[in-house]
C-alpha atoms as a PDB file:
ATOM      1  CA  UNK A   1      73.194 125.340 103.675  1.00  0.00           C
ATOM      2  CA  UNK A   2      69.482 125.433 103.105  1.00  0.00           C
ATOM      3  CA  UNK A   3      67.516 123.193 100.602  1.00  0.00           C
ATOM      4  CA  UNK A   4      66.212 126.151  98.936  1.00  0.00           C
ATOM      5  CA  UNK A   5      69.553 127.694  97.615  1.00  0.00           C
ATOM      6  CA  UNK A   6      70.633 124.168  96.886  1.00  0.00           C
ATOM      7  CA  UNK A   7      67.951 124.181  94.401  1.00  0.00           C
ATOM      8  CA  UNK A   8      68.310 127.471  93.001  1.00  0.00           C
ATOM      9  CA  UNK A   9      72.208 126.626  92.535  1.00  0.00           C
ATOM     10  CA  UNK A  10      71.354 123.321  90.347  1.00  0.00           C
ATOM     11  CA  UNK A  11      71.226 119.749  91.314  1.00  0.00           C
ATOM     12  CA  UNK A  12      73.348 117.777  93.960  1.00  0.00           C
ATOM     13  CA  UNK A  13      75.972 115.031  93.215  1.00  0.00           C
ATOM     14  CA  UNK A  14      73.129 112.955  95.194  1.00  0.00           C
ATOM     15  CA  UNK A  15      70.366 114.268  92.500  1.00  0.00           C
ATOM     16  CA  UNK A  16      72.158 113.836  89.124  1.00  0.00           C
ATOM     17  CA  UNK A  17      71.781 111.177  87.250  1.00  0.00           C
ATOM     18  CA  UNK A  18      74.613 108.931  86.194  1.00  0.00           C
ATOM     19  CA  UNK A  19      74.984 110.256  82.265  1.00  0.00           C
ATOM     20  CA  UNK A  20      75.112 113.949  83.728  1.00  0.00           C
ATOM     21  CA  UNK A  21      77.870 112.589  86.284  1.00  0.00           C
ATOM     22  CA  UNK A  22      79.844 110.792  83.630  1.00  0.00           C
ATOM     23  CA  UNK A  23      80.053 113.879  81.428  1.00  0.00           C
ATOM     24  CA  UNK A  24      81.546 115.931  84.756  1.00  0.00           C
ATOM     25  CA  UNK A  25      83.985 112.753  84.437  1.00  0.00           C
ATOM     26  CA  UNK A  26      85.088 112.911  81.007  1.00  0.00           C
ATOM     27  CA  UNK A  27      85.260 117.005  81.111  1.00  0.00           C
ATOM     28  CA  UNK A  28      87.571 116.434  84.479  1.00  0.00           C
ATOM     29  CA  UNK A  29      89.422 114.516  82.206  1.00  0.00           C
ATOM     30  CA  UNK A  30      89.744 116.017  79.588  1.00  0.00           C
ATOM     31  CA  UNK A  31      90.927 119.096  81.339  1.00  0.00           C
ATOM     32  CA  UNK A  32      93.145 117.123  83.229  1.00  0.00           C
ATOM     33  CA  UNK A  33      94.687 116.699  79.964  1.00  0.00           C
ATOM     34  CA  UNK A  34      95.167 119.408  78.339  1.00  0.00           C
ATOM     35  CA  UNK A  35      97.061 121.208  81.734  1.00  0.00           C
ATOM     36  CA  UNK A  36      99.615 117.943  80.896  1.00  0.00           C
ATOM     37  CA  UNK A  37     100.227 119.261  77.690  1.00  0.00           C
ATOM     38  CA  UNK A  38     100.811 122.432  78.737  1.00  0.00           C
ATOM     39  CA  UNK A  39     103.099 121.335  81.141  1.00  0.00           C
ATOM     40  CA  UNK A  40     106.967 122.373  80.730  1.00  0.00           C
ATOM     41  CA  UNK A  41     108.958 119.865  78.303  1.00  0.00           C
ATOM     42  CA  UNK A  42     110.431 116.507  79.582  1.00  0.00           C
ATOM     43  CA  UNK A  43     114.284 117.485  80.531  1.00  0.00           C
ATOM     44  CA  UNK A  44     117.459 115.898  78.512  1.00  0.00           C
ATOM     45  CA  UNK A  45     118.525 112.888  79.636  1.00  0.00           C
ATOM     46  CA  UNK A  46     121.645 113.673  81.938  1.00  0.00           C
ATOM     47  CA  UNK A  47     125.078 112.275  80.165  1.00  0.00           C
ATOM     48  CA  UNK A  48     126.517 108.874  81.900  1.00  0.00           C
ATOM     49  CA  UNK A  49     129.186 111.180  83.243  1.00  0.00           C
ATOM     50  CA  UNK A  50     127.565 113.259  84.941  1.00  0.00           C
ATOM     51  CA  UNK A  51     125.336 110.682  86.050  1.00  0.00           C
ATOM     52  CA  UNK A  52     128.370 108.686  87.659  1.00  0.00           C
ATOM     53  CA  UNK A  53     129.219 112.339  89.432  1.00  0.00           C
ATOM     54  CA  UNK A  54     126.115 112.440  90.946  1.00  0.00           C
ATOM     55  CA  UNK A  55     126.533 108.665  92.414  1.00  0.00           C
ATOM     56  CA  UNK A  56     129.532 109.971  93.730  1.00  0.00           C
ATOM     57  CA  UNK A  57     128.038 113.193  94.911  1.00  0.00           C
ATOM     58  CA  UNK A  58     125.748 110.689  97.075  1.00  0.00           C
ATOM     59  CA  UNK A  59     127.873 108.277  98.359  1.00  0.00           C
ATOM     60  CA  UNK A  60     130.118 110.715  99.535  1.00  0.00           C
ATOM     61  CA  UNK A  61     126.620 112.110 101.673  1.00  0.00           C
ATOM     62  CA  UNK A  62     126.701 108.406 103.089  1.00  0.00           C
ATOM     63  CA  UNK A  63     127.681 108.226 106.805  1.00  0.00           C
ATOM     64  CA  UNK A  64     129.752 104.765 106.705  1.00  0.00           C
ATOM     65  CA  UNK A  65     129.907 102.300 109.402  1.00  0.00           C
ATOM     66  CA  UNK A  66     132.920 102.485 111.875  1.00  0.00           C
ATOM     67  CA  UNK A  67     134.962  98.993 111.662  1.00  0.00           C
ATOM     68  CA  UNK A  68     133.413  98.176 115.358  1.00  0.00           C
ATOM     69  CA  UNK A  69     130.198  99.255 114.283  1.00  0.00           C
ATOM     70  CA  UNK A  70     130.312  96.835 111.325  1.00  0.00           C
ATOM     71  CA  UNK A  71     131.491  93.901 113.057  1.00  0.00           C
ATOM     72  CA  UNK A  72     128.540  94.090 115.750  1.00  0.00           C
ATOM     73  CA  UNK A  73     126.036  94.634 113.196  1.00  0.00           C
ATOM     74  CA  UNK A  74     127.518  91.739 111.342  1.00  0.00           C
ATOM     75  CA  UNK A  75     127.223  89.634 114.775  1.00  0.00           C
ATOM     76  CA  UNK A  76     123.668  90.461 115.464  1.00  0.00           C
ATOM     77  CA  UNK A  77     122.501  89.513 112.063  1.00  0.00           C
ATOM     78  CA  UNK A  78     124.259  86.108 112.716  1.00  0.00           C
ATOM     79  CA  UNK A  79     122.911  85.434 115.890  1.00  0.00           C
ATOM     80  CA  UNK A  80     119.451  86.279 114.584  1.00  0.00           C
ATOM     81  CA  UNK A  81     119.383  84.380 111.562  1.00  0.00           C
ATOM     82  CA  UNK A  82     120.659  81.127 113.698  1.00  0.00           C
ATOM     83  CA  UNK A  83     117.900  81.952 116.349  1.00  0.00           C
ATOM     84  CA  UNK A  84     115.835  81.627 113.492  1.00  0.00           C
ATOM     85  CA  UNK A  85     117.159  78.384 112.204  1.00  0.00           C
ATOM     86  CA  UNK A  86     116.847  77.148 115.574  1.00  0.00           C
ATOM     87  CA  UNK A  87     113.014  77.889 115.443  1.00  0.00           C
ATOM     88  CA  UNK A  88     112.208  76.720 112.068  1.00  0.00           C
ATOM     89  CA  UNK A  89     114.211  72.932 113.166  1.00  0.00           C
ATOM     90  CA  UNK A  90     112.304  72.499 115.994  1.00  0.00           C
ATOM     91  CA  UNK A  91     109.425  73.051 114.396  1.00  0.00           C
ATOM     92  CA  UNK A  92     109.654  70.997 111.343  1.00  0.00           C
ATOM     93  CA  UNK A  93     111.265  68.485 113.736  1.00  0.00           C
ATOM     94  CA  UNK A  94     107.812  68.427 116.005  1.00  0.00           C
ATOM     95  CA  UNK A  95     105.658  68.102 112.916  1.00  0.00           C
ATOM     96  CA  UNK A  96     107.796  65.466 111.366  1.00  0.00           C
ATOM     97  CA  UNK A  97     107.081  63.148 114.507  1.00  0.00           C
ATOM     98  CA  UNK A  98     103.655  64.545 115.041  1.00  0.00           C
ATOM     99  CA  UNK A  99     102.530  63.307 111.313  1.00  0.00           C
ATOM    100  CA  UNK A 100     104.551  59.726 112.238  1.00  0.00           C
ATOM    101  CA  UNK A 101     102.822  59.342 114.858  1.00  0.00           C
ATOM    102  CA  UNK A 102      99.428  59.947 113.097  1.00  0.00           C
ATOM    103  CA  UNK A 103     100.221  58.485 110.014  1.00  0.00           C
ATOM    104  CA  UNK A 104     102.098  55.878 111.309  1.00  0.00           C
END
């Protein structure tokens, strides 16, 4: 775009000065709120029966674990977390005897 119909058209964002760019601000927000009041009405609150349907409705989507399928993930998680165990005592063991040995 030239400079020439850039000038014609009004100033730039770069070119206006900071109370002109606060009042684009505060008529962004203004409009901003009037098109939320205009916006369709909050819905009822559902009943807690039909809430507990739809928990039911979703759980019944759920694709449950086989018995096998549980016991292996069960398995891995325990071998992990003791892996992990493992790590963390050997480490806290090492520092123990490194800060002895500094510290006397």
């Amino acid at each position: 775009m030239d400079a020439a119909p850039r000038k014609a058209a009004g100033k730039t964002d770069e070119r206006k000065s900071r109370s002109e760019r606060r009042a684009e601000r505060v008529k962004t927000r203004a409009k901003a709120k009037s098109s939320a009041e205009k916006r369709a009405p909050r819905k009822k609150r559902a009943s807690p029966a039909l809430y507990y349907r739809q928990i039911v409705a979703e759980l019944r989507k759920v694709v449950w674990p086989t018995r096998t399928e549980l016991g292996t993930y069960t398995s891995v998680v325990i071998v992990f977390v003791l892996c992990i165990i493992a790590i963390i005592a050997l480490f806290d063991y090492g520092l123990t005897h490194a800060v002895q040995a500094v510290f006397g």
